[in-house]
PDB file of N, CA and C in Angstrom:
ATOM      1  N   UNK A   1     101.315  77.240  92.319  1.00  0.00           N
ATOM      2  CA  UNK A   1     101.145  78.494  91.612  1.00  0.00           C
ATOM      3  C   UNK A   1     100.264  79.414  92.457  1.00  0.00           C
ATOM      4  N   UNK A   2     100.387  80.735  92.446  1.00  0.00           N
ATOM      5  CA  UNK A   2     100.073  81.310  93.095  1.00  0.00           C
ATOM      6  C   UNK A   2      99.595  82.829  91.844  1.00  0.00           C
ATOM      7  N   UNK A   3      98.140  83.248  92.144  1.00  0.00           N
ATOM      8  CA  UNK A   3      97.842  84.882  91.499  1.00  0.00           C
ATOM      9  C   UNK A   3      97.565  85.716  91.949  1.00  0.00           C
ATOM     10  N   UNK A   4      98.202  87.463  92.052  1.00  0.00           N
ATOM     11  CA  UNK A   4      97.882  88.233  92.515  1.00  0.00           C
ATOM     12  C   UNK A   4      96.915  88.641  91.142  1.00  0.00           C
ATOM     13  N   UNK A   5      96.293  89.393  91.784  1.00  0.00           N
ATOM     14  CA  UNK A   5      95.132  90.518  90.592  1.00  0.00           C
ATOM     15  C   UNK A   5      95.373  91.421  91.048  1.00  0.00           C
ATOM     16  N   UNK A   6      94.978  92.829  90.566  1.00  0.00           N
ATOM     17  CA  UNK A   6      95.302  93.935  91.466  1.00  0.00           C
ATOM     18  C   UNK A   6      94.909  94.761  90.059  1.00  0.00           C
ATOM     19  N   UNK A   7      94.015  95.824  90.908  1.00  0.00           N
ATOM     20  CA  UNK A   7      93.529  97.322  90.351  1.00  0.00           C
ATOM     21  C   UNK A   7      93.861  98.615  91.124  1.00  0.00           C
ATOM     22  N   UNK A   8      94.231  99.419  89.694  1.00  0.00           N
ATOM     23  CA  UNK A   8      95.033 100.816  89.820  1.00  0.00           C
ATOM     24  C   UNK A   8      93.892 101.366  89.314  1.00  0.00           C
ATOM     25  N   UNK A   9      94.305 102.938  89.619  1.00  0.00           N
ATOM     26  CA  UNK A   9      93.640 103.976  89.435  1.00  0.00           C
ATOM     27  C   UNK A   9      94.498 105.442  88.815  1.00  0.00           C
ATOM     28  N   UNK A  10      94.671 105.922  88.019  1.00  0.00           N
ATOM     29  CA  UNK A  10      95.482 106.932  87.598  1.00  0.00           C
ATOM     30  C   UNK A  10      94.880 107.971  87.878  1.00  0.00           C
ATOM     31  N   UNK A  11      95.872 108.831  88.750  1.00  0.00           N
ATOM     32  CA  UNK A  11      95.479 110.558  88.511  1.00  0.00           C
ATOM     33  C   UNK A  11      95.054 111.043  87.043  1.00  0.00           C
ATOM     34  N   UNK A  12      93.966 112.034  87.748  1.00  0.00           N
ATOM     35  CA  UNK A  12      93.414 112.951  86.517  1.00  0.00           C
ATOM     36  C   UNK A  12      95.138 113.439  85.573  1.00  0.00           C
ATOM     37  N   UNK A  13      95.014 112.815  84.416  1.00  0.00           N
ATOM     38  CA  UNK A  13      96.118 113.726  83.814  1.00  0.00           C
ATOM     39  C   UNK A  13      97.342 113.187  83.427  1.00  0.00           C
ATOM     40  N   UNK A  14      97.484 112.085  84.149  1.00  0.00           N
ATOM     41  CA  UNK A  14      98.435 110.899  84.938  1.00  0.00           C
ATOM     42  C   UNK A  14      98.460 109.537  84.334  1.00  0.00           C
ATOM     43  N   UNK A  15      97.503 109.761  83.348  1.00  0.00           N
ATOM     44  CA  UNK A  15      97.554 107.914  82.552  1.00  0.00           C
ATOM     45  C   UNK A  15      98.449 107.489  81.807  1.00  0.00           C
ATOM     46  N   UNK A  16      99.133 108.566  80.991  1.00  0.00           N
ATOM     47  CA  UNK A  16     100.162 107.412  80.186  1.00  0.00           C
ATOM     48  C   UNK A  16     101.536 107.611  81.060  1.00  0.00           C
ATOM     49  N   UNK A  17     101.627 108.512  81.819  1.00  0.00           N
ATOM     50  CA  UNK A  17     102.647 108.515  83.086  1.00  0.00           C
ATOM     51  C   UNK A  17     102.587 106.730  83.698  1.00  0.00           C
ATOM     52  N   UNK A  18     101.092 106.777  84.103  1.00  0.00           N
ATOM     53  CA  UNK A  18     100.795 105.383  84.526  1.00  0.00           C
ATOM     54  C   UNK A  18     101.343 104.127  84.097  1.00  0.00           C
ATOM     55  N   UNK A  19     100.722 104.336  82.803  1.00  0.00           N
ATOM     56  CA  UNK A  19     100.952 103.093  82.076  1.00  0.00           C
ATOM     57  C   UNK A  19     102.436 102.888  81.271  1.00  0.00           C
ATOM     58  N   UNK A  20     102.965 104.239  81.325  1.00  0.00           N
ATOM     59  CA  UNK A  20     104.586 103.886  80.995  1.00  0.00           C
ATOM     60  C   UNK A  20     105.123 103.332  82.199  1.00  0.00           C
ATOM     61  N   UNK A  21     105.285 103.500  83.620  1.00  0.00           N
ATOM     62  CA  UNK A  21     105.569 103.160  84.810  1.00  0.00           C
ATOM     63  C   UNK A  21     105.105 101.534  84.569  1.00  0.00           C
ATOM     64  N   UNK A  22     104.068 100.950  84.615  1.00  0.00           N
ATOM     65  CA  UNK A  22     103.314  99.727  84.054  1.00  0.00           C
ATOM     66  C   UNK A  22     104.293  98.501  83.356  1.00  0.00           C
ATOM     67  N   UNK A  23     104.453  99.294  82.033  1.00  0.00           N
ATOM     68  CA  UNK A  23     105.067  98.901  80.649  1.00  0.00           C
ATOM     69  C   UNK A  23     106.621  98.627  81.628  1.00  0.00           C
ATOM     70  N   UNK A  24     107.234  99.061  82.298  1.00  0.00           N
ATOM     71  CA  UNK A  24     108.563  99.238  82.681  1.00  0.00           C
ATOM     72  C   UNK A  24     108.250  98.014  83.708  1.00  0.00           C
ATOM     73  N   UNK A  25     107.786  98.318  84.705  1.00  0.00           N
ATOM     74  CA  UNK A  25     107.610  96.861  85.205  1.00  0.00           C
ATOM     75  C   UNK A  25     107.171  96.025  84.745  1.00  0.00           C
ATOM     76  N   UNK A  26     106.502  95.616  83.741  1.00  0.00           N
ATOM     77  CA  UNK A  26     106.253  94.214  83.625  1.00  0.00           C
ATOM     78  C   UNK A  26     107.693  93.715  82.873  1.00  0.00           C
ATOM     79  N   UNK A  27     107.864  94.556  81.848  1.00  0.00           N
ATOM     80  CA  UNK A  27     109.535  93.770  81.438  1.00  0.00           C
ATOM     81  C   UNK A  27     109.831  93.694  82.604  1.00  0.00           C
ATOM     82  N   UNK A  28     110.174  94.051  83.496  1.00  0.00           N
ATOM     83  CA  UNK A  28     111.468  94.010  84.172  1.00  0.00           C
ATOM     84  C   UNK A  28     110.857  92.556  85.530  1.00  0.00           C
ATOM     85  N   UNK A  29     109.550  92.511  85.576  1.00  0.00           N
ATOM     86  CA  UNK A  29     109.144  91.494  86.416  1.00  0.00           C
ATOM     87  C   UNK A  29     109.152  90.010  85.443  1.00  0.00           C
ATOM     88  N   UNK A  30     108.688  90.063  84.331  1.00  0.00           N
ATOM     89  CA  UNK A  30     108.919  89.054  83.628  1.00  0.00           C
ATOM     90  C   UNK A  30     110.494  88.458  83.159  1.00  0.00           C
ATOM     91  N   UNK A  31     111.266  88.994  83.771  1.00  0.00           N
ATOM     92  CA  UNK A  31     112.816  88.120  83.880  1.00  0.00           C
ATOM     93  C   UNK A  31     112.990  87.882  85.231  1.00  0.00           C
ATOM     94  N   UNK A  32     112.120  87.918  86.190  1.00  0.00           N
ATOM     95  CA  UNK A  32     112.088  87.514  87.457  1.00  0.00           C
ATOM     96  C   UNK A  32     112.279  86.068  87.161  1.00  0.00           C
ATOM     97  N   UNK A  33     112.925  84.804  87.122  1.00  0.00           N
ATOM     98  CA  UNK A  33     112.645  83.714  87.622  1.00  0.00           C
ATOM     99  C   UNK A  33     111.581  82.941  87.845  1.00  0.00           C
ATOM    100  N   UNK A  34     110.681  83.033  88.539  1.00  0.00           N
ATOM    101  CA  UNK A  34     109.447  82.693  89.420  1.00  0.00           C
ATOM    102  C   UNK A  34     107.957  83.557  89.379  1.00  0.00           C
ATOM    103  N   UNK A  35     108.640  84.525  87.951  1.00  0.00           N
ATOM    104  CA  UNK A  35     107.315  85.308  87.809  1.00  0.00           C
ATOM    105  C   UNK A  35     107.223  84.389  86.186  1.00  0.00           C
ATOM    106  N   UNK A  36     106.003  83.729  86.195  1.00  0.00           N
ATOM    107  CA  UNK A  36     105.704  83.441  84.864  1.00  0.00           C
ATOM    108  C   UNK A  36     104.597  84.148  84.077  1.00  0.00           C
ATOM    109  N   UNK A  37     103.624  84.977  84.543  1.00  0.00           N
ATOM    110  CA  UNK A  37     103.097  85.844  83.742  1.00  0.00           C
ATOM    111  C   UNK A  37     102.984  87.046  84.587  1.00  0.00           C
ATOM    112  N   UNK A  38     102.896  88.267  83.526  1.00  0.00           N
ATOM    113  CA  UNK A  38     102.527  89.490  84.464  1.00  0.00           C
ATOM    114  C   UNK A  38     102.273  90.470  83.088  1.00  0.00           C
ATOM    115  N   UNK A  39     101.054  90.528  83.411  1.00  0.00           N
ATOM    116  CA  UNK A  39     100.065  91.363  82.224  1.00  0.00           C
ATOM    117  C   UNK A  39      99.318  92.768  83.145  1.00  0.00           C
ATOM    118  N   UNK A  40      99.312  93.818  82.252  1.00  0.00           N
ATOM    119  CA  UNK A  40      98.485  94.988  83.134  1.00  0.00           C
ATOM    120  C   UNK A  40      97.788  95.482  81.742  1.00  0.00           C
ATOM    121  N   UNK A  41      96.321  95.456  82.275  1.00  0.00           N
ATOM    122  CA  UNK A  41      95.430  95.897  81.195  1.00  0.00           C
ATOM    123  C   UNK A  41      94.658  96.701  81.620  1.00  0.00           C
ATOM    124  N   UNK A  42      94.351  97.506  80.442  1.00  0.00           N
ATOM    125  CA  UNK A  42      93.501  99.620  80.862  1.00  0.00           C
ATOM    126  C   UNK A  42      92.155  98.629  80.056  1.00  0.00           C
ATOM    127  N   UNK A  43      91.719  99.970  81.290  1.00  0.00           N
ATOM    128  CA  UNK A  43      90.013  99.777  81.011  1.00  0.00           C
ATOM    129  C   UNK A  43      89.584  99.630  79.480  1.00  0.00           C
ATOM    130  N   UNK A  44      88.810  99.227  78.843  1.00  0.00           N
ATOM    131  CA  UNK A  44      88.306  99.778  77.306  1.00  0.00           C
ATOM    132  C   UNK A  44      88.138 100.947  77.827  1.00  0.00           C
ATOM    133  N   UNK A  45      86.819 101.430  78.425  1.00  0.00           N
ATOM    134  CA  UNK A  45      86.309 102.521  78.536  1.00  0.00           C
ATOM    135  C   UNK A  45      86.941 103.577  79.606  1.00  0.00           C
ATOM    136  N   UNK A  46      87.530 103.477  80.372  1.00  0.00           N
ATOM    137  CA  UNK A  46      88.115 104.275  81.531  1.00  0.00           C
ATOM    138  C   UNK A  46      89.490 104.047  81.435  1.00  0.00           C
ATOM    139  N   UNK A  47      90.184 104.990  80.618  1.00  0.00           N
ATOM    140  CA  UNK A  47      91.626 104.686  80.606  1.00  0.00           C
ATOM    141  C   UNK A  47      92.222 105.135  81.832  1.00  0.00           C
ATOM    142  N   UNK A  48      92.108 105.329  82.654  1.00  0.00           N
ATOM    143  CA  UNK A  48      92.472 105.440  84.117  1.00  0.00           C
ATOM    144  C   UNK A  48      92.734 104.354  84.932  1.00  0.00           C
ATOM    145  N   UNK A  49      91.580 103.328  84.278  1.00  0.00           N
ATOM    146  CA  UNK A  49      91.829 102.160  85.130  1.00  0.00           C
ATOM    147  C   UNK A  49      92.636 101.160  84.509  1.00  0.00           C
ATOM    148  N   UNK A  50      93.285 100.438  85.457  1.00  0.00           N
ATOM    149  CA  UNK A  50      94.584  99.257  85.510  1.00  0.00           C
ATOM    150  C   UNK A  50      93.938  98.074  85.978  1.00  0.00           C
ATOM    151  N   UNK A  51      94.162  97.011  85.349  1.00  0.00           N
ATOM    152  CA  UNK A  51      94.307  95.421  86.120  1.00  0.00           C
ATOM    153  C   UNK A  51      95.214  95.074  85.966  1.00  0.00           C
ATOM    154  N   UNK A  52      95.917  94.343  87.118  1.00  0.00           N
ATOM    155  CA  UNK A  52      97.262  93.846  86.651  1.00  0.00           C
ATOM    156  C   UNK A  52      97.158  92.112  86.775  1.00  0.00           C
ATOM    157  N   UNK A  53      97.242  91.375  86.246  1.00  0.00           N
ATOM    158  CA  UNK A  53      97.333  89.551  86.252  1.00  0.00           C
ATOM    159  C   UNK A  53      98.955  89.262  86.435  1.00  0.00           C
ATOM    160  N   UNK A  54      99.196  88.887  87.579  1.00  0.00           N
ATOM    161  CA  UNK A  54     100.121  88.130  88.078  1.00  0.00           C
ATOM    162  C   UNK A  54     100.268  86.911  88.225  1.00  0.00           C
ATOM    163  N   UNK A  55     101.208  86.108  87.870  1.00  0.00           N
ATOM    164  CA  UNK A  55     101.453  84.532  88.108  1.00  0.00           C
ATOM    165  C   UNK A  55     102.871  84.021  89.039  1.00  0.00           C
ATOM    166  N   UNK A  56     102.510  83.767  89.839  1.00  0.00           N
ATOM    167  CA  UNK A  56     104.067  82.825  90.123  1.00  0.00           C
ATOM    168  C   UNK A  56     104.274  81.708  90.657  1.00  0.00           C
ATOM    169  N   UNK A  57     105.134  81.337  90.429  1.00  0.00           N
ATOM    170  CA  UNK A  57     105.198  79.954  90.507  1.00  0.00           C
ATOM    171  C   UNK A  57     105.037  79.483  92.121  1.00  0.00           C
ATOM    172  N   UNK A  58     105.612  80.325  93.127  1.00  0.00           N
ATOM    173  CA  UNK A  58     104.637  79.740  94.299  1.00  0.00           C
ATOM    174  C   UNK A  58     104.878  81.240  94.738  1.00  0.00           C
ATOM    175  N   UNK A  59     104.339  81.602  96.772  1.00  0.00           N
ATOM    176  CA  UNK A  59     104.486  81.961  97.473  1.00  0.00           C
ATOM    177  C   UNK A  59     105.457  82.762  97.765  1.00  0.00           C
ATOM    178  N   UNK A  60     106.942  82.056  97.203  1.00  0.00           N
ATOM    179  CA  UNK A  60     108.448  82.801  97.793  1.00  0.00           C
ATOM    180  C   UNK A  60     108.524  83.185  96.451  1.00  0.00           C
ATOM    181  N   UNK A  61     108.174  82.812  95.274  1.00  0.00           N
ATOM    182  CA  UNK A  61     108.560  83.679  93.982  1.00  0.00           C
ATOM    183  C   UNK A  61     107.835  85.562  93.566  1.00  0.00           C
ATOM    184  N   UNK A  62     106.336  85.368  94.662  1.00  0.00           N
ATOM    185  CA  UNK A  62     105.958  86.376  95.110  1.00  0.00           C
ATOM    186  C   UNK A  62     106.404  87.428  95.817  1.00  0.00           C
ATOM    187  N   UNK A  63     106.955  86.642  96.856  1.00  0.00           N
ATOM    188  CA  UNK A  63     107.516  87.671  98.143  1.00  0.00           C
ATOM    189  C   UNK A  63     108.921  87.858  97.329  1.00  0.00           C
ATOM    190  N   UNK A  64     109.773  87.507  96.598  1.00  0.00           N
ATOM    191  CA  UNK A  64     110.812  87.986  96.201  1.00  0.00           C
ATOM    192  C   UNK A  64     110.967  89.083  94.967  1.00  0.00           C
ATOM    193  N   UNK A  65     109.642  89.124  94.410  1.00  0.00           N
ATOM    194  CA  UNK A  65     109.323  89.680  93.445  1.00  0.00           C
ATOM    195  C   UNK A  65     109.230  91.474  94.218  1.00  0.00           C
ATOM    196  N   UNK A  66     108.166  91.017  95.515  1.00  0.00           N
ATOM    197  CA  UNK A  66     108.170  92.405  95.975  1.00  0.00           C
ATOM    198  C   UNK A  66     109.168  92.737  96.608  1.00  0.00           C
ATOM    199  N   UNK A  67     110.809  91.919  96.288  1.00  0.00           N
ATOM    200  CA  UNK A  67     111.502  92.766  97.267  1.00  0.00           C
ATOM    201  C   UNK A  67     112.420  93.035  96.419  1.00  0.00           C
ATOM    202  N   UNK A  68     112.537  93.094  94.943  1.00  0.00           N
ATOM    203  CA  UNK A  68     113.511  93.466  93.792  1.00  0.00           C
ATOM    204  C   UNK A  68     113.339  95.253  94.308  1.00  0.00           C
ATOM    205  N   UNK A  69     114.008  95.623  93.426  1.00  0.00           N
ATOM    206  CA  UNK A  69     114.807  96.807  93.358  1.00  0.00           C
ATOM    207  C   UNK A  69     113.622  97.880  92.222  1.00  0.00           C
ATOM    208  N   UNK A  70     113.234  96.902  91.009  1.00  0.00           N
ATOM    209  CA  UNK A  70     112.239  97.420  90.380  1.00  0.00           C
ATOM    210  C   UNK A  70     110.389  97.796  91.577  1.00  0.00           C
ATOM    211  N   UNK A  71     110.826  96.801  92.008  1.00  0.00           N
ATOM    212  CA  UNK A  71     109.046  96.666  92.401  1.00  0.00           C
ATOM    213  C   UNK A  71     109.194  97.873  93.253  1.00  0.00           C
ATOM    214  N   UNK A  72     110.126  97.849  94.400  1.00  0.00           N
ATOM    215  CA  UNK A  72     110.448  99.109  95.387  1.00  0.00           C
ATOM    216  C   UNK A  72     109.947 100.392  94.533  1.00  0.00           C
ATOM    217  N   UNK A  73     110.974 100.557  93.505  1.00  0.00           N
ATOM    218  CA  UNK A  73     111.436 102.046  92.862  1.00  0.00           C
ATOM    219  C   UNK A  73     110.114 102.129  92.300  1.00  0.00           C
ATOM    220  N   UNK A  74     109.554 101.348  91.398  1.00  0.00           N
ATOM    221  CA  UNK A  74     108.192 101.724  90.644  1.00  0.00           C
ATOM    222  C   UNK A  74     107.098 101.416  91.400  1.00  0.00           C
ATOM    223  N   UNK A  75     106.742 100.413  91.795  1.00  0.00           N
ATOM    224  CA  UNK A  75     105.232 100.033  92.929  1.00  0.00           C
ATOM    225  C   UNK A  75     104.978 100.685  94.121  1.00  0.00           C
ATOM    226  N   UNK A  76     106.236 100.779  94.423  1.00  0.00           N
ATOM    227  CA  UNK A  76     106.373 101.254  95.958  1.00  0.00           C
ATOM    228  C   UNK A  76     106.785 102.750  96.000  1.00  0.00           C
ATOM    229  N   UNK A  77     106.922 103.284  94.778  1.00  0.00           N
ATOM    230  CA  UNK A  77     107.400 104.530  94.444  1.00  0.00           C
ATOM    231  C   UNK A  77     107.363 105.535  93.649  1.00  0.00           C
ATOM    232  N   UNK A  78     107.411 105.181  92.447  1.00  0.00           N
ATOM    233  CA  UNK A  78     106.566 106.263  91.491  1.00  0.00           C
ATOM    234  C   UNK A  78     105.528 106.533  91.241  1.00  0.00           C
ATOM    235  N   UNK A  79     104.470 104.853  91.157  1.00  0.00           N
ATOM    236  CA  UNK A  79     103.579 104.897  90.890  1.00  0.00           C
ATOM    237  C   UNK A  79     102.524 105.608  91.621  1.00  0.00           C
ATOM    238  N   UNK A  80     102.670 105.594  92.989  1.00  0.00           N
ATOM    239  CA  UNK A  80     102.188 106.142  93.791  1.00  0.00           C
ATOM    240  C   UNK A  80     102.031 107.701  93.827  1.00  0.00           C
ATOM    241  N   UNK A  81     102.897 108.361  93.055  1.00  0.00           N
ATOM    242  CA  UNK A  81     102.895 109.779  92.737  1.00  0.00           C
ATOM    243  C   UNK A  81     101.853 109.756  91.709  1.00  0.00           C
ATOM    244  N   UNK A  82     101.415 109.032  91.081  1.00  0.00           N
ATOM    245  CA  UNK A  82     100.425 108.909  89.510  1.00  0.00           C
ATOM    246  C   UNK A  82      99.335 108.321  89.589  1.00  0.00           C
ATOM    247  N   UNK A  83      98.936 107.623  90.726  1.00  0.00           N
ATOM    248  CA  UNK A  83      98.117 106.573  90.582  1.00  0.00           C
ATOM    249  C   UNK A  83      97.942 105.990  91.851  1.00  0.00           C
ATOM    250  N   UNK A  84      96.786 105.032  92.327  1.00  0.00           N
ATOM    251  CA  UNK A  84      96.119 104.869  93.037  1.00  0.00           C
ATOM    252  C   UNK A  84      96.394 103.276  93.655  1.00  0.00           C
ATOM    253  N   UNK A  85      96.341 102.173  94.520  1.00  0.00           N
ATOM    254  CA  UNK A  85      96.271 100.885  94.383  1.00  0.00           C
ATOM    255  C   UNK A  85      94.942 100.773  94.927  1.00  0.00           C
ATOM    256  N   UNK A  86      93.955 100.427  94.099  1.00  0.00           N
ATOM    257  CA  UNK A  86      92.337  99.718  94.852  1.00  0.00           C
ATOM    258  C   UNK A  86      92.454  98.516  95.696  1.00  0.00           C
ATOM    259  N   UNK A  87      92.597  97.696  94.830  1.00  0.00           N
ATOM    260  CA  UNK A  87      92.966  96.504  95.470  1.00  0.00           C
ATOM    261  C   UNK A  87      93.394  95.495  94.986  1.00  0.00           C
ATOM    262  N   UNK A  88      93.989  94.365  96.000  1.00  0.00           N
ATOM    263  CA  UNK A  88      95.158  93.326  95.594  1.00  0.00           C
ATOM    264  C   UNK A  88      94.574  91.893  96.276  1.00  0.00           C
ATOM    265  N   UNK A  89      94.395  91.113  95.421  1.00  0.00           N
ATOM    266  CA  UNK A  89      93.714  89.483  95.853  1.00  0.00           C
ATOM    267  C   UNK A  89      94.526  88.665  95.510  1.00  0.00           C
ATOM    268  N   UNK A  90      94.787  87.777  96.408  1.00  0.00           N
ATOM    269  CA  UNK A  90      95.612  86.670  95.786  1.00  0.00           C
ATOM    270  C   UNK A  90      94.613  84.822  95.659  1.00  0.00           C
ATOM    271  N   UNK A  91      94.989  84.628  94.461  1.00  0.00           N
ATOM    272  CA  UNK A  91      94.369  83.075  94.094  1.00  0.00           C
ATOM    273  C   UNK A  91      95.042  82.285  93.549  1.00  0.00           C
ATOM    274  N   UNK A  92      94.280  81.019  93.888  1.00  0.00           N
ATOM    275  CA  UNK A  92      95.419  79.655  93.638  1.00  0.00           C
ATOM    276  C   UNK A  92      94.176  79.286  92.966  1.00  0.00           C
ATOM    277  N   UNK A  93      94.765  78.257  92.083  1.00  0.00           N
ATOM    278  CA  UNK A  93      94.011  77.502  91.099  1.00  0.00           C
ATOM    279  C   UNK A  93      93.191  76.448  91.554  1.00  0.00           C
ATOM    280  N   UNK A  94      91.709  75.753  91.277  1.00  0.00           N
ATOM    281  CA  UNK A  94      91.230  74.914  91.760  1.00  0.00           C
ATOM    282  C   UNK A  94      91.993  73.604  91.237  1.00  0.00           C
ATOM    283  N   UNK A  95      91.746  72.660  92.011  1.00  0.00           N
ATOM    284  CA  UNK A  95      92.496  71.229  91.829  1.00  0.00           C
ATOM    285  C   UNK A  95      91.243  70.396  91.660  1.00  0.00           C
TER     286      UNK A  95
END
């Protein structure tokens, strides 16, 4: 198993633009196969800000995830007109 984390940032003006963009990918990543969770949660206090919790089942369920057709058009593409990527960590579970 493998987790990305990852924090967004929404343009002034730009948040529920954001978080509809959000809402659209995670359906559409959660019938991925090899994606078993994928949650994106707004700040309490700063609705601007995004976390996103990713799960997959390994390495190649990752890399295939970023090469769907959704992740392109929205991650790699809209979102970026609305919003910001801070940053992206990936973790594996302790054994």
């Amino acid at each position: 198993m493998i987790v990305l984390a990852v924090l967004w940032v929404a343009k002034k003006g730009q948040e529920e633009k954001a978080a509809e963009l959000f809402r659209q990918l995670t359906k559409a990543s959660l019938k991925e196969a090899g994606c078993e969770t994928y949650i994106v949660h707004r700040h309490k206090d700063d609705p601007e800000r995004f976390f996103i919790y990713e799960r997959y089942r390994d390495e190649a369920a990752l890399e295939e995830h970023r090469n769907t057709k959704h992740f392109q058009q929205i991650a790699r593409g809209e979102l970026l007109d609305v919003a910001e990527r801070l940053e992206g960590a990936l973790y594996t579970p302790l054994e």
